[in-house]
Protein backbone atom coordinates (compact mmCIF):
# COMPACT_ATOMS: atom_id res chain seq x y z
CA UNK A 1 48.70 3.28 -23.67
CA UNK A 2 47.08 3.92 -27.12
CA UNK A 3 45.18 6.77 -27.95
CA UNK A 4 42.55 8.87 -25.93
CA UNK A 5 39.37 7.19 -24.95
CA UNK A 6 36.43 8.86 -24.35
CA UNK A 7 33.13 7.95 -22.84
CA UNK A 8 29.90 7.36 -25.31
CA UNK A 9 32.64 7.28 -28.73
CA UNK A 10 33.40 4.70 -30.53
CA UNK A 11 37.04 4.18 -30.38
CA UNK A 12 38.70 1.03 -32.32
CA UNK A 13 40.42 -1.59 -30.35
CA UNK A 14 42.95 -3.75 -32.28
CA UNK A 15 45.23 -7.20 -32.00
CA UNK A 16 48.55 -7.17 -33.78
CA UNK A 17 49.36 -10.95 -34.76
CA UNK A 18 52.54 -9.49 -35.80
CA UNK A 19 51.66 -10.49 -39.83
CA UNK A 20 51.45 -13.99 -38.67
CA UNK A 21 47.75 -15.15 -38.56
CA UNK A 22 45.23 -14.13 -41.31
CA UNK A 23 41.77 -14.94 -42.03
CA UNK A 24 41.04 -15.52 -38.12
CA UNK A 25 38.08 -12.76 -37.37
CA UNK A 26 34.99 -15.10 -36.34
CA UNK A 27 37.98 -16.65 -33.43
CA UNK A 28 38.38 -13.45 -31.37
CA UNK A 29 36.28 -12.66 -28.37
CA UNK A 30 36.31 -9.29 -26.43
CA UNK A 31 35.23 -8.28 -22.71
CA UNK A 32 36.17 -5.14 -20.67
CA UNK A 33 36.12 -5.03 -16.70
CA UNK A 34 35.15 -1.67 -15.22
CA UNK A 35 37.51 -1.39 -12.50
CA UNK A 36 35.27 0.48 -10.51
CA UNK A 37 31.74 -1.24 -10.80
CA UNK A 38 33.69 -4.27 -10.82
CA UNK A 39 31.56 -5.52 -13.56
CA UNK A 40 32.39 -7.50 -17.05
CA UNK A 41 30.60 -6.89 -20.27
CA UNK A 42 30.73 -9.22 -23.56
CA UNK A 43 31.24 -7.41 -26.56
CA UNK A 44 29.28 -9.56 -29.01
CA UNK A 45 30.38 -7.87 -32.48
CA UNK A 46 32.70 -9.57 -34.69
CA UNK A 47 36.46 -8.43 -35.30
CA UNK A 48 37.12 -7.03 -38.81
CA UNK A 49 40.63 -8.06 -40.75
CA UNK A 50 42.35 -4.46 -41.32
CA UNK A 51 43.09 -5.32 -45.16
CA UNK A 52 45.03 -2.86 -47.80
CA UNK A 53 43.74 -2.36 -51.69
CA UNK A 54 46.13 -4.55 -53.94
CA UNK A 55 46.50 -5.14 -57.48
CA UNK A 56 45.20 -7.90 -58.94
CA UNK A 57 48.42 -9.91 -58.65
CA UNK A 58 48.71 -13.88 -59.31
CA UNK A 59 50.59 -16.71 -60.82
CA UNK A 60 51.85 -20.44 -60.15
CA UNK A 61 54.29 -22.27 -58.43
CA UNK A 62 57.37 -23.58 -61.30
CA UNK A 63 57.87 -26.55 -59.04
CA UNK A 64 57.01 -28.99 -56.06
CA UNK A 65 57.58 -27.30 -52.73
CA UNK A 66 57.98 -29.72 -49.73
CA UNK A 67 56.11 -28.96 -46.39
CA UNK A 68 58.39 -26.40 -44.26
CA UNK A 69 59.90 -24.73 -47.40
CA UNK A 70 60.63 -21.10 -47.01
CA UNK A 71 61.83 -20.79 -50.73
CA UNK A 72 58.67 -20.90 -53.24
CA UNK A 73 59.57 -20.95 -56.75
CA UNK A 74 57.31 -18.92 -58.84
CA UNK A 75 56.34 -18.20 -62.65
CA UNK A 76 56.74 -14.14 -62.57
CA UNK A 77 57.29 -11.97 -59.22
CA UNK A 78 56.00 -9.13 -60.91
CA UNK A 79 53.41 -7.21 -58.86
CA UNK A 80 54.86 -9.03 -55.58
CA UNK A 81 57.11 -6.87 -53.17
CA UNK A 82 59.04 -7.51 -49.86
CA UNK A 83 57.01 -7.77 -46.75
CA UNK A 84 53.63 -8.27 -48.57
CA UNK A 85 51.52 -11.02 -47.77
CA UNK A 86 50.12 -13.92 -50.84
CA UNK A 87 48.23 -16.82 -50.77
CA UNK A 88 49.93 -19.77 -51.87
CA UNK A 89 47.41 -23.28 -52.11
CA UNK A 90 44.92 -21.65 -50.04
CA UNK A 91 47.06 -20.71 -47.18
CA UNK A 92 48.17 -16.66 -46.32
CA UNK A 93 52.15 -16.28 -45.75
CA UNK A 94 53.58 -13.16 -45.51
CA UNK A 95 56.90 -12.34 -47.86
CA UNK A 96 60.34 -11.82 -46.07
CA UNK A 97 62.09 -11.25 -49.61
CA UNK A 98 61.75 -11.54 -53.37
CA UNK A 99 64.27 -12.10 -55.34
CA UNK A 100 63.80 -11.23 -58.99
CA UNK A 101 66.39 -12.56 -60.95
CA UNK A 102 65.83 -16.56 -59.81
CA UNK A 103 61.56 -15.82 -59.50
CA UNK A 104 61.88 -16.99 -56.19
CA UNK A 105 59.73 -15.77 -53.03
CA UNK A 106 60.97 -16.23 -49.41
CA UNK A 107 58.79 -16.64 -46.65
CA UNK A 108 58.40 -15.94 -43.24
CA UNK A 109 57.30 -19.32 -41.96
CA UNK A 110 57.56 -22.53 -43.54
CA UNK A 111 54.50 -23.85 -45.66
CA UNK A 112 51.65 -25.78 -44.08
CA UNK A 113 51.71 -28.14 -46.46
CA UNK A 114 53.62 -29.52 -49.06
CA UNK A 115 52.60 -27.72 -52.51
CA UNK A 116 52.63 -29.21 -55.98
CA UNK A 117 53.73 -27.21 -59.19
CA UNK A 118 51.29 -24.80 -60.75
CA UNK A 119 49.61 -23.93 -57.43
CA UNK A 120 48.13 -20.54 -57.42
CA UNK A 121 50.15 -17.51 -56.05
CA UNK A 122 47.67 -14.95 -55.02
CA UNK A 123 48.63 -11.05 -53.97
CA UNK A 124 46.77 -10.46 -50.96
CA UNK A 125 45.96 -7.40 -49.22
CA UNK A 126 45.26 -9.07 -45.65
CA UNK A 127 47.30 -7.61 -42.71
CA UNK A 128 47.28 -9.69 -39.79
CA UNK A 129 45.61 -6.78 -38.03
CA UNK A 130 42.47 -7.03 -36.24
CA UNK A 131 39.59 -3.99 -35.31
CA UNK A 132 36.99 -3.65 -33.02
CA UNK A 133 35.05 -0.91 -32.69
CA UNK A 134 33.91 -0.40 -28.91
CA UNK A 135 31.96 2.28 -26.92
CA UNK A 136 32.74 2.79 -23.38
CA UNK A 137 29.46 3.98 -21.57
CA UNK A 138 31.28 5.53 -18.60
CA UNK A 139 34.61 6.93 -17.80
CA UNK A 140 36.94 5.34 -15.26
CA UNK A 141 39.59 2.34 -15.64
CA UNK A 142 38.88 -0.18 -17.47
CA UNK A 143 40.85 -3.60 -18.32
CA UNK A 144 40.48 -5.08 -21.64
CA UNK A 145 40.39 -8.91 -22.50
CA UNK A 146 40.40 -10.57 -25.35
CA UNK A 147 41.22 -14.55 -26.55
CA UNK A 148 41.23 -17.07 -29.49
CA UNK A 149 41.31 -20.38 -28.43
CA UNK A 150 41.46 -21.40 -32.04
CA UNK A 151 44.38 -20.13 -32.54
CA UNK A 152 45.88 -20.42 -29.06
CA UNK A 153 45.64 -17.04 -27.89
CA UNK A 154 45.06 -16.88 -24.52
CA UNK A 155 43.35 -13.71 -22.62
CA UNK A 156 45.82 -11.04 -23.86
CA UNK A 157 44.63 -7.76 -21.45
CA UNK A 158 45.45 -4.21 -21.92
CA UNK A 159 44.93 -1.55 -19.31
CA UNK A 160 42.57 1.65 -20.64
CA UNK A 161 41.69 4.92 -18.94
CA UNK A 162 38.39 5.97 -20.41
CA UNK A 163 37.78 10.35 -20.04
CA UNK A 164 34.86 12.53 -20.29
CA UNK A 165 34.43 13.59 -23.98
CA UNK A 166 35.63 16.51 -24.63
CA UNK A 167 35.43 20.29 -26.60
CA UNK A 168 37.14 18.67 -29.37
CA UNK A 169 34.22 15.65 -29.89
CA UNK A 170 31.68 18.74 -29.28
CA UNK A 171 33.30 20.80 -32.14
CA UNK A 172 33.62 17.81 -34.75
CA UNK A 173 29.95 17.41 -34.00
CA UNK A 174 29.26 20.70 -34.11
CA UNK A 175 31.03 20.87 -37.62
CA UNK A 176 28.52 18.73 -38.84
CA UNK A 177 25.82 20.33 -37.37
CA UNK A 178 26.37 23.46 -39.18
CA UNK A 179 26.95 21.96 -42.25
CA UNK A 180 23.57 20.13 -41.93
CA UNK A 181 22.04 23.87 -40.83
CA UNK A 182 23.63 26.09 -43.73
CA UNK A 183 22.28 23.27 -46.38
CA UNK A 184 18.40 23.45 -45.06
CA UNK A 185 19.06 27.03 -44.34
CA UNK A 186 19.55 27.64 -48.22
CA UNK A 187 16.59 25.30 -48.78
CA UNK A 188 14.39 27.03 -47.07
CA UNK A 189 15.34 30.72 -48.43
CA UNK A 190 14.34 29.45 -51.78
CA UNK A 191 11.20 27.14 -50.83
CA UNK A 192 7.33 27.69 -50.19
CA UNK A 193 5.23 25.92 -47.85
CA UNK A 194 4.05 22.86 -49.69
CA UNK A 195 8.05 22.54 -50.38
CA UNK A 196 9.33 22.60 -47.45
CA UNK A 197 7.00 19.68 -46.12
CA UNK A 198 9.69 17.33 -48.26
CA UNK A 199 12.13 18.04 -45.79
CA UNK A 200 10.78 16.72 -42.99
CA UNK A 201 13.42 13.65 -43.13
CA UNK A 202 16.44 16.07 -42.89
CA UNK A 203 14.57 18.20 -39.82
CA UNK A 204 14.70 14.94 -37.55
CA UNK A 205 17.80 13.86 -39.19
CA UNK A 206 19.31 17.10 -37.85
CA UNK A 207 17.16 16.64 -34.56
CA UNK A 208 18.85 13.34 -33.90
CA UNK A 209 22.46 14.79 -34.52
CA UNK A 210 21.65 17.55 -31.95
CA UNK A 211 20.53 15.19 -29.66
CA UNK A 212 23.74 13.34 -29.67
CA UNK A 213 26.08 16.48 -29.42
CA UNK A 214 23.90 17.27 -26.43
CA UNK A 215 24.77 14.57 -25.05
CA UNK A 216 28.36 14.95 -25.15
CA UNK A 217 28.38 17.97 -24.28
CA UNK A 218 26.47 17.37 -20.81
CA UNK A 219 28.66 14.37 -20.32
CA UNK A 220 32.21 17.34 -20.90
CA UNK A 221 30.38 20.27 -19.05
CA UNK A 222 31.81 19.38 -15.84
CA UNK A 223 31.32 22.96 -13.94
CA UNK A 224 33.44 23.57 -10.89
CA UNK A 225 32.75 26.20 -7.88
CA UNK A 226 34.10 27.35 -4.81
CA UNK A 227 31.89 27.77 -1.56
CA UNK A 228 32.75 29.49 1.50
CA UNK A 229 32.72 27.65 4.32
CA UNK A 230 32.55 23.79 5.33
CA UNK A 231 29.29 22.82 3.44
CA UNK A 232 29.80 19.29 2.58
CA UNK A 233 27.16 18.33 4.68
CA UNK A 234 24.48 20.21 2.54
CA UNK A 235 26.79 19.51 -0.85
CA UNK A 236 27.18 15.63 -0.87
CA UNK A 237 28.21 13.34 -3.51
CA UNK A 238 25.62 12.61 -6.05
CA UNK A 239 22.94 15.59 -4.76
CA UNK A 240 21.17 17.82 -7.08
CA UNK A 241 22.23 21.24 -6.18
CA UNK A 242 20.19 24.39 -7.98
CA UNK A 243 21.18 27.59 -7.48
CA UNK A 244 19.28 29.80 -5.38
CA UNK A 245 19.31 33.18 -7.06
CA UNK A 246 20.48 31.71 -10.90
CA UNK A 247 18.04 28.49 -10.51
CA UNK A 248 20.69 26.47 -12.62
CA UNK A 249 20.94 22.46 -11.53
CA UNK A 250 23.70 20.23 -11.48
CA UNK A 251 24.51 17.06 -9.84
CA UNK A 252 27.58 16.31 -7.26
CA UNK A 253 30.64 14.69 -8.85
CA UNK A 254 32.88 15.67 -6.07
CA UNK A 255 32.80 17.29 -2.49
CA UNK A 256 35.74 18.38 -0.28
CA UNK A 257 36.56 21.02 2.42
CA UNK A 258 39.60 22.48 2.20
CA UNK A 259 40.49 24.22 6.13
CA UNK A 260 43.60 25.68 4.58
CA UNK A 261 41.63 28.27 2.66
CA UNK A 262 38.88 27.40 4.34
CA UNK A 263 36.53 26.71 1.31
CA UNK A 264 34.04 23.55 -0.13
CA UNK A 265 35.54 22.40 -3.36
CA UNK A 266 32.48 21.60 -5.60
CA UNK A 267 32.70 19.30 -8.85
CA UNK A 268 28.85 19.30 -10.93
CA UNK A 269 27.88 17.62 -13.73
CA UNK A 270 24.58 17.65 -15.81
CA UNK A 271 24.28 21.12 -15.67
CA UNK A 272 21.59 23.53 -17.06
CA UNK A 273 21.32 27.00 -16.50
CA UNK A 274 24.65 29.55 -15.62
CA UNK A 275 25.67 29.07 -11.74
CA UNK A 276 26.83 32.59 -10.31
CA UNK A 277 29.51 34.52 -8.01
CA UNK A 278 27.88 35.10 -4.76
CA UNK A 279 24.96 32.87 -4.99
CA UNK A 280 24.34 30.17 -2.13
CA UNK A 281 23.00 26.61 -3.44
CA UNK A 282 20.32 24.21 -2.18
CA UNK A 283 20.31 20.20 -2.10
CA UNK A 284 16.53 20.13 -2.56
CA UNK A 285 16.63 20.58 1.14
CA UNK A 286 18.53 23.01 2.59
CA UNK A 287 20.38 26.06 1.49
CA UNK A 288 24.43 26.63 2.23
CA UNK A 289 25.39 29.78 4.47
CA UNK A 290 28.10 30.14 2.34
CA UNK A 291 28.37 31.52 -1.17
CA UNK A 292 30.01 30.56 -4.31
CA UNK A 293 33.45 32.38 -4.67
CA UNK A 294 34.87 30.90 -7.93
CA UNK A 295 33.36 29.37 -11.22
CA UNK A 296 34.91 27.57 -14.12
CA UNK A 297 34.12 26.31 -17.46
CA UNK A 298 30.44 27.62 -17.28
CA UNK A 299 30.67 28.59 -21.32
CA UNK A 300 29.82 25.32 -22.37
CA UNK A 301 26.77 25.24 -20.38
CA UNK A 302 25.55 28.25 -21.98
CA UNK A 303 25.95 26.36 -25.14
CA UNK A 304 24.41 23.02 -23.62
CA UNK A 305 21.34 25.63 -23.18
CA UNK A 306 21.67 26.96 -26.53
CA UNK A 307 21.46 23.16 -27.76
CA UNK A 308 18.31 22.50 -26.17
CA UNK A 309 16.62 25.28 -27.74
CA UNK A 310 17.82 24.10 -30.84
CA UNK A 311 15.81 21.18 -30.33
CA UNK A 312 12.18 22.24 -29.26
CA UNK A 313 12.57 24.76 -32.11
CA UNK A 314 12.76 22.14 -34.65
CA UNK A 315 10.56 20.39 -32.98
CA UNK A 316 8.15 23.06 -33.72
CA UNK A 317 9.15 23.11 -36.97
CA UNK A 318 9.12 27.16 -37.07
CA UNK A 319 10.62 27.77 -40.48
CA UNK A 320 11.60 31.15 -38.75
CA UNK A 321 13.06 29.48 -36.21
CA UNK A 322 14.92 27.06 -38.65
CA UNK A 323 16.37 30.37 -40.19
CA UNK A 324 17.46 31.84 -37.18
CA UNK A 325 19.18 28.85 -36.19
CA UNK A 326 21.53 28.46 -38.60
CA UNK A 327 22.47 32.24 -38.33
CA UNK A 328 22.32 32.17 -34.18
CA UNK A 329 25.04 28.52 -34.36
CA UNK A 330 27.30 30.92 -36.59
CA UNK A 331 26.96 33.92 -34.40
CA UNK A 332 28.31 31.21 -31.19
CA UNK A 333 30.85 29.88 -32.88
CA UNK A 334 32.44 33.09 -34.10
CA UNK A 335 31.62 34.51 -30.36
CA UNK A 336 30.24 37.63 -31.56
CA UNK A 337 28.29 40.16 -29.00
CA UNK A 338 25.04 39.73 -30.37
CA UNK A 339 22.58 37.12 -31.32
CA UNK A 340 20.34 37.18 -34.76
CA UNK A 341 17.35 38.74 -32.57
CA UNK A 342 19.90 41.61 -31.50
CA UNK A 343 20.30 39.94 -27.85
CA UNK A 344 23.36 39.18 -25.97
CA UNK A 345 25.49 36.26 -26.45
CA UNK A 346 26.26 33.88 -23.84
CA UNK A 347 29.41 32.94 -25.65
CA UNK A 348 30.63 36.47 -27.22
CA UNK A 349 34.37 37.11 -27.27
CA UNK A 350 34.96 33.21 -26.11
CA UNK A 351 33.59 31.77 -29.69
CA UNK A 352 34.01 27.85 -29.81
CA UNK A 353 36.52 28.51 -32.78
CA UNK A 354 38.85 30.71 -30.94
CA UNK A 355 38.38 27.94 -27.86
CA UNK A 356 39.33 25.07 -30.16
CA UNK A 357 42.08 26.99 -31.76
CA UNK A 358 43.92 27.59 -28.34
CA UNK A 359 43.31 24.25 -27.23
CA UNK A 360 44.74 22.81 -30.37
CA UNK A 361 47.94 24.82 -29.95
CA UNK A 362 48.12 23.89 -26.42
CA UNK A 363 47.72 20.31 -27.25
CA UNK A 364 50.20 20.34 -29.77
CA UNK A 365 53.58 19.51 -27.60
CA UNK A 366 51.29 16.91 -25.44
CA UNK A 367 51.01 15.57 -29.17
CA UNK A 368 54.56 15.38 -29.96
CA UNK A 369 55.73 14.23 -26.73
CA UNK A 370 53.10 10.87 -27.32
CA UNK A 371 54.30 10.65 -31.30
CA UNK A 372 57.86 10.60 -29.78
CA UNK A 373 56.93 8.22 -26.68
CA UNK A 374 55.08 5.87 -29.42
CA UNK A 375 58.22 5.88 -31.65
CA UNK A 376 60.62 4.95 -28.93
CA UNK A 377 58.12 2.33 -27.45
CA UNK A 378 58.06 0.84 -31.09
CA UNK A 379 61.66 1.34 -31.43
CA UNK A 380 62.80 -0.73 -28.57
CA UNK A 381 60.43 -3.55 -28.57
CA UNK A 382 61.88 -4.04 -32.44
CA UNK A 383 65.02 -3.92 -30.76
CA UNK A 384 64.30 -6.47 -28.12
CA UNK A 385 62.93 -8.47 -31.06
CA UNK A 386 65.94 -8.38 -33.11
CA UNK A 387 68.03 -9.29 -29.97
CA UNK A 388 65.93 -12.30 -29.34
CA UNK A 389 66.46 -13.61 -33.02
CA UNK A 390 70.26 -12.94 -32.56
CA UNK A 391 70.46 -14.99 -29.36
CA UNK A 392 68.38 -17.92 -30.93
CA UNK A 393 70.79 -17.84 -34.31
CA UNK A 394 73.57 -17.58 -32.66
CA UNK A 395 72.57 -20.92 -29.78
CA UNK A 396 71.50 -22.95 -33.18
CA UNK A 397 74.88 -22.11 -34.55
CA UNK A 398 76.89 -23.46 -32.11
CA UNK A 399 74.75 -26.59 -31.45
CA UNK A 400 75.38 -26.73 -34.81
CA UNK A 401 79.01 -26.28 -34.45
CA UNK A 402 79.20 -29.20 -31.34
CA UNK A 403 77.72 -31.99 -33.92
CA UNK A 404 79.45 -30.95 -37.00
CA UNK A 405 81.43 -33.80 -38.15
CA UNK A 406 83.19 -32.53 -40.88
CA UNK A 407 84.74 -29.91 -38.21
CA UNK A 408 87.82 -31.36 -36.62
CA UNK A 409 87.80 -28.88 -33.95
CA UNK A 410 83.48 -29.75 -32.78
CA UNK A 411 82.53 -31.73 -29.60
CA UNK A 412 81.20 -35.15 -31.48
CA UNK A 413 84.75 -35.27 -33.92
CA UNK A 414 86.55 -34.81 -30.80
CA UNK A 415 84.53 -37.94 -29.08
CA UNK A 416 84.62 -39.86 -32.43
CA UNK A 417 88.53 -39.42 -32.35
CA UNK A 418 88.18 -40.59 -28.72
CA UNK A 419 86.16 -43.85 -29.58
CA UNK A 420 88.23 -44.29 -32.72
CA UNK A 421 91.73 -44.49 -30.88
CA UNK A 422 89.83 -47.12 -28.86
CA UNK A 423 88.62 -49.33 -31.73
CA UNK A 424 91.87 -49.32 -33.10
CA UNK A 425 94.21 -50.25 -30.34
CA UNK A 426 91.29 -52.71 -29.66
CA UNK A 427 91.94 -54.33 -33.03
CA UNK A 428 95.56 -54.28 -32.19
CA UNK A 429 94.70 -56.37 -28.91
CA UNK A 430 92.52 -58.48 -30.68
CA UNK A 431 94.48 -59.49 -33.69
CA UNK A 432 95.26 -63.39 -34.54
CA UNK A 433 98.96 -62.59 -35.17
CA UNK A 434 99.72 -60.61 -32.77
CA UNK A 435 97.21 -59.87 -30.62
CA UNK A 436 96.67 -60.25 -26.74
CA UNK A 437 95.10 -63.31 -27.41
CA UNK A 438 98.38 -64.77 -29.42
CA UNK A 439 100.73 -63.36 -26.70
CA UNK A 440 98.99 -65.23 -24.29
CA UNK A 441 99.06 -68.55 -25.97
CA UNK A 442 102.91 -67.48 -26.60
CA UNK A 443 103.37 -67.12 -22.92
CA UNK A 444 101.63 -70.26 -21.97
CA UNK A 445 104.12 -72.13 -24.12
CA UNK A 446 106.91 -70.91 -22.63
CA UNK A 447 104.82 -71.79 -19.00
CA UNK A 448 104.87 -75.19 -19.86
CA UNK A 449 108.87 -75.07 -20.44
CA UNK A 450 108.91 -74.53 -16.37
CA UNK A 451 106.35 -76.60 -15.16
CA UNK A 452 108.63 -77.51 -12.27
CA UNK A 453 109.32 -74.00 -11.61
CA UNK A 454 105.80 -73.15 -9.13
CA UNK A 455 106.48 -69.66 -8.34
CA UNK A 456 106.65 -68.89 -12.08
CA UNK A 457 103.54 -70.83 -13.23
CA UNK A 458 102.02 -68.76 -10.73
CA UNK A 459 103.26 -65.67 -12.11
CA UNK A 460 102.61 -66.66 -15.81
CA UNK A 461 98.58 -67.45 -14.51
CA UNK A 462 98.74 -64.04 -13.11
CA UNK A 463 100.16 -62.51 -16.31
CA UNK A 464 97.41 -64.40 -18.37
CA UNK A 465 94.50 -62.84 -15.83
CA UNK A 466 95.69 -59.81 -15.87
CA UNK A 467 95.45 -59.40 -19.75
CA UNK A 468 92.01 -61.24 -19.33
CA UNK A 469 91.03 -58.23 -17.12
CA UNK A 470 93.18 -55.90 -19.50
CA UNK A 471 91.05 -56.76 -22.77
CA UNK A 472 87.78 -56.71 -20.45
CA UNK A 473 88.56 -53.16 -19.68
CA UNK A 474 88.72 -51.89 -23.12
CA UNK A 475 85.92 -53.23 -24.34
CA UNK A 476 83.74 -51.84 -21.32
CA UNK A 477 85.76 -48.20 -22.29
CA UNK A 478 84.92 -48.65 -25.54
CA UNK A 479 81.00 -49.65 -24.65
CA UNK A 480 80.86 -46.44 -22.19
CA UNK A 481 82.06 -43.85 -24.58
CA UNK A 482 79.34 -45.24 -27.19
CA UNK A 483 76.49 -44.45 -25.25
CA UNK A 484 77.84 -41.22 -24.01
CA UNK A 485 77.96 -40.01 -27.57
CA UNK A 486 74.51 -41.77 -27.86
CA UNK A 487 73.22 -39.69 -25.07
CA UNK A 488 75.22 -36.38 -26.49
CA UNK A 489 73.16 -37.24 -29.80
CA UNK A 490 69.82 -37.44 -27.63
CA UNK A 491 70.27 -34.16 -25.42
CA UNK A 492 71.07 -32.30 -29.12
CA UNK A 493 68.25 -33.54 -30.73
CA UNK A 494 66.14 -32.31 -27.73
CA UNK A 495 67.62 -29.28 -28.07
CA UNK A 496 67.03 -28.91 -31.81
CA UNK A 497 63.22 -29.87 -30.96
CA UNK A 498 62.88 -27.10 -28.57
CA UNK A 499 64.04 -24.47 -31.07
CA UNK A 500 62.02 -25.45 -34.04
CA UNK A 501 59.25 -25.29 -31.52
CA UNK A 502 59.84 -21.70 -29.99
CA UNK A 503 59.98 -20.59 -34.18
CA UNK A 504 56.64 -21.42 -34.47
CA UNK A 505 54.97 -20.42 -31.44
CA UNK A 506 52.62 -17.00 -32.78
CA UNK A 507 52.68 -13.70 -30.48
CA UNK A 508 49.81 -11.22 -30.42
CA UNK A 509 49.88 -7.55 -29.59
CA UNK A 510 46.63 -5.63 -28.46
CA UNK A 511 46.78 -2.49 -29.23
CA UNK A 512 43.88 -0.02 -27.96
């Protein structure tokens, strides 16, 4: 599995045509199943080609190329390197090798088309490599397909977990945030009142990038509690729950009783407000007997609160308020004990920077064990790939050793030696001097010297059938052993047909 992927960010899928395919965008279409609506949705935006900045690099061709050439003569290989990709007569290849001395650049598949000298050479910067950027509304599994008929790519899939964003995507967005702040903050130290009206863009600018890290952050403030007691028929999947004493609302993720400990484990999402220890909680309806025991991750609520604030203030457009913001974000993300207006600090001691920091050092290993996991992966399928080009030399070398002729020791010289010790002794039979045929005539002579003798007239028209039948024989040997090397040529031939055709069959890889 590829990287991370979180709900409501962009994250880039991507097909690896292993540097075989370029220039095919407009071809690719993508659609991802939610495993647990069971519903598909079309992704209607267009792949981009992942390209690399070249030099402007190009010459011509110093002779005729035929079609299937690997070997492409050129004017000057200077600015062309090994495993780069050119254009060659208006076709992308990508370069196995270049060898400097003889100007001459080897591909990795054969040319399209046959080439004529003085083509142009062209350096390209095209990969092979395909991007689409695609949001995930909610998490859950997810199955990824995506095709290219017009290239023959046929519903490649890739299995995706998609998570809740998390304190990381709240502090990159938060980064920006303050950055955004600190600049209108020094803006408005310095301006009057008919200046600061020219700001106005930048105020719902900023508005709209609060907006989004709220967001977020209500979508990663999952808050989880502890209630005493079986309540799950009060705290059900989906309810809004608000706290009876704190007033803070939330809705049901999860719900189960636990009769070990003898406790309702509660899951919310969507929360506002600061739930609290010893508080019971109402559906709307009715209000649980029991009382909450433990709390977690109720910080980033706090800040979820602080966000909306944020908001209506510049919504009001308070210039105080604007001040005050900028110094109040600072005062949260350092964690200090008091806020600009001298009150307390939902977040102080547990400032988002210290939280980030920790989790960043805890994450650390996790992101060395999936660096390592990556490299091995990558490792062994280059290994598998090697192995498979091995096998294939190594069956089209000794195909290649059963029909070499010029190899005493191959299959077909070993046949031909067969058929050729037939021929001759046939020519033997057949010869006018002494022959089968002049024996026979010899022996019918010396039959009509005992024409009174019966039993051997008899025996001389036996001898003469029998080298009838003799001469019959070789000739049908000699007519079996010709098509059986005619049907040897046939099966290699197949053979030879099946392995040019595997060479050019083109693999994908989807990589999310």
């Amino acid at each position: 599995m590829g990287k991370s992927i979180k709900a409501g960010v962009a994250h880039p899928i991507r097909v690896n045509s292993k540097a075989d395919q370029f220039g095919i965008e407009a071809g690719f279409k993508l659609a991802y199943f939610n495993e647990t609506t069971k519903e598909m949705t079309r992704v209607d935006d267009s792949f981009v080609e992942l390209t690399e900045a070249v030099d402007d690099v190009s010459t011509h061709t110093s002779d005729d190329v035929v079609q299937g050439a690997k070997e492409v003569k050129i004017n000057t290989v200077d600015g062309f390197t090994d495993y780069s990709t050119c254009k060659i007569a208006g076709n992308y290849y990508r370069i196995n090798k270049v060898d400097v001395d003889n100007k001459i650049l080897t591909l990795s598949k054969g040319l399209k088309g046959a080439v004529a000298k003085d083509s142009d050479v062209v350096l390209s910067g095209r990969t092979g490599t395909y991007s689409l950027d695609v949001t995930f509304p909610d998490v859950g599994p997810y199955t990824i397909h995506i095709t290219n008929f017009e290239v023959g790519m046929d519903n490649q899939a890739i299995a995706i977990d998609v998570t809740a964003a998390g304190i990381d995507d709240v502090k990159d967005l938060l980064d920006v945030v303050k950055v955004e702040v600190d600049s209108i903050k020094e803006q408005v130290d310095t301006l009057d009142e008919e200046e600061l009206n020219g700001i106005s863009e930048k105020v719902t600018s900023l508005a709209s990038e609060l907006s989004a890290v709220h967001s977020i952050m209500k979508d990663s403030g999952d808050v989880y509690f502890e209630v005493t007691g079986d309540e799950t028929a009060i705290i059900t999947v989906d309810a809004e729950l608000t706290g009876d004493t704190s007033g803070a609302e939330g809705v049901v993720q999860y719900s189960e009783y636990d009769s070990e400990d003898d406790v309702t484990r509660v899951t919310v999402q969507a929360v506002s407000g600061t739930f609290e220890v010893d508080e019971t909680v109402n559906n709307g309806t009715d209000s649980t007997t029991g009382k909450i025991t433990v709390i977690k991750n109720n910080v980033v609520n706090s800040v979820i609160e602080f966000v909306k604030e944020i908001q209506e203030n510049l919504k009001e457009g308070g210039v105080t308020n604007l001040s005050n913001i900028g110094l109040n974000l600072t005062h949260m993300l350092n964690g200090d004990e008091k806020l600009e207006d001298d009150s307390d600090n939902p977040t102080a001691g547990k400032g988002l920077v210290n939280i980030f920091d920790g989790i960043q050092t805890n994450n650390s290993e996790l992101k060395t064990a999936i660096s390592d996991a990556k490299d091995s992966v990558e490792t062994k399928v280059d290994d598998v790939n090697t192995a498979v080009t091995d096998a294939r030399a190594s069956i089209e070398s000794k195909i290649g050793a059963l029909v070499d002729e010029d190899n005493s020791d191959s299959l077909v010289s070993k046949v031909n030696a067969v058929k050729d010790v037939v021929d001759s002794n046939k020519g033997l039979l057949e010869n006018e001097t002494y022959g089968l045929a002049k024996l026979l005539d010899s022996l019918t002579n010396i039959g009509d010297l005992f024409k009174d003798g019966g039993d051997i007239e008899v025996r001389f028209d036996n001898i003469d059938q029998a080298i009838s039948d003799v001469s019959s024989s070789i000739s049908d040997v000699a007519t079996a052993i010709t098509d059986q090397t005619a049907h040897i040529d046939d099966k290699f031939a197949t053979v030879m047909t099946e392995l040019d055709a595997m060479k050019n069959v083109a693999n994908y890889a989807v990589i999310a």
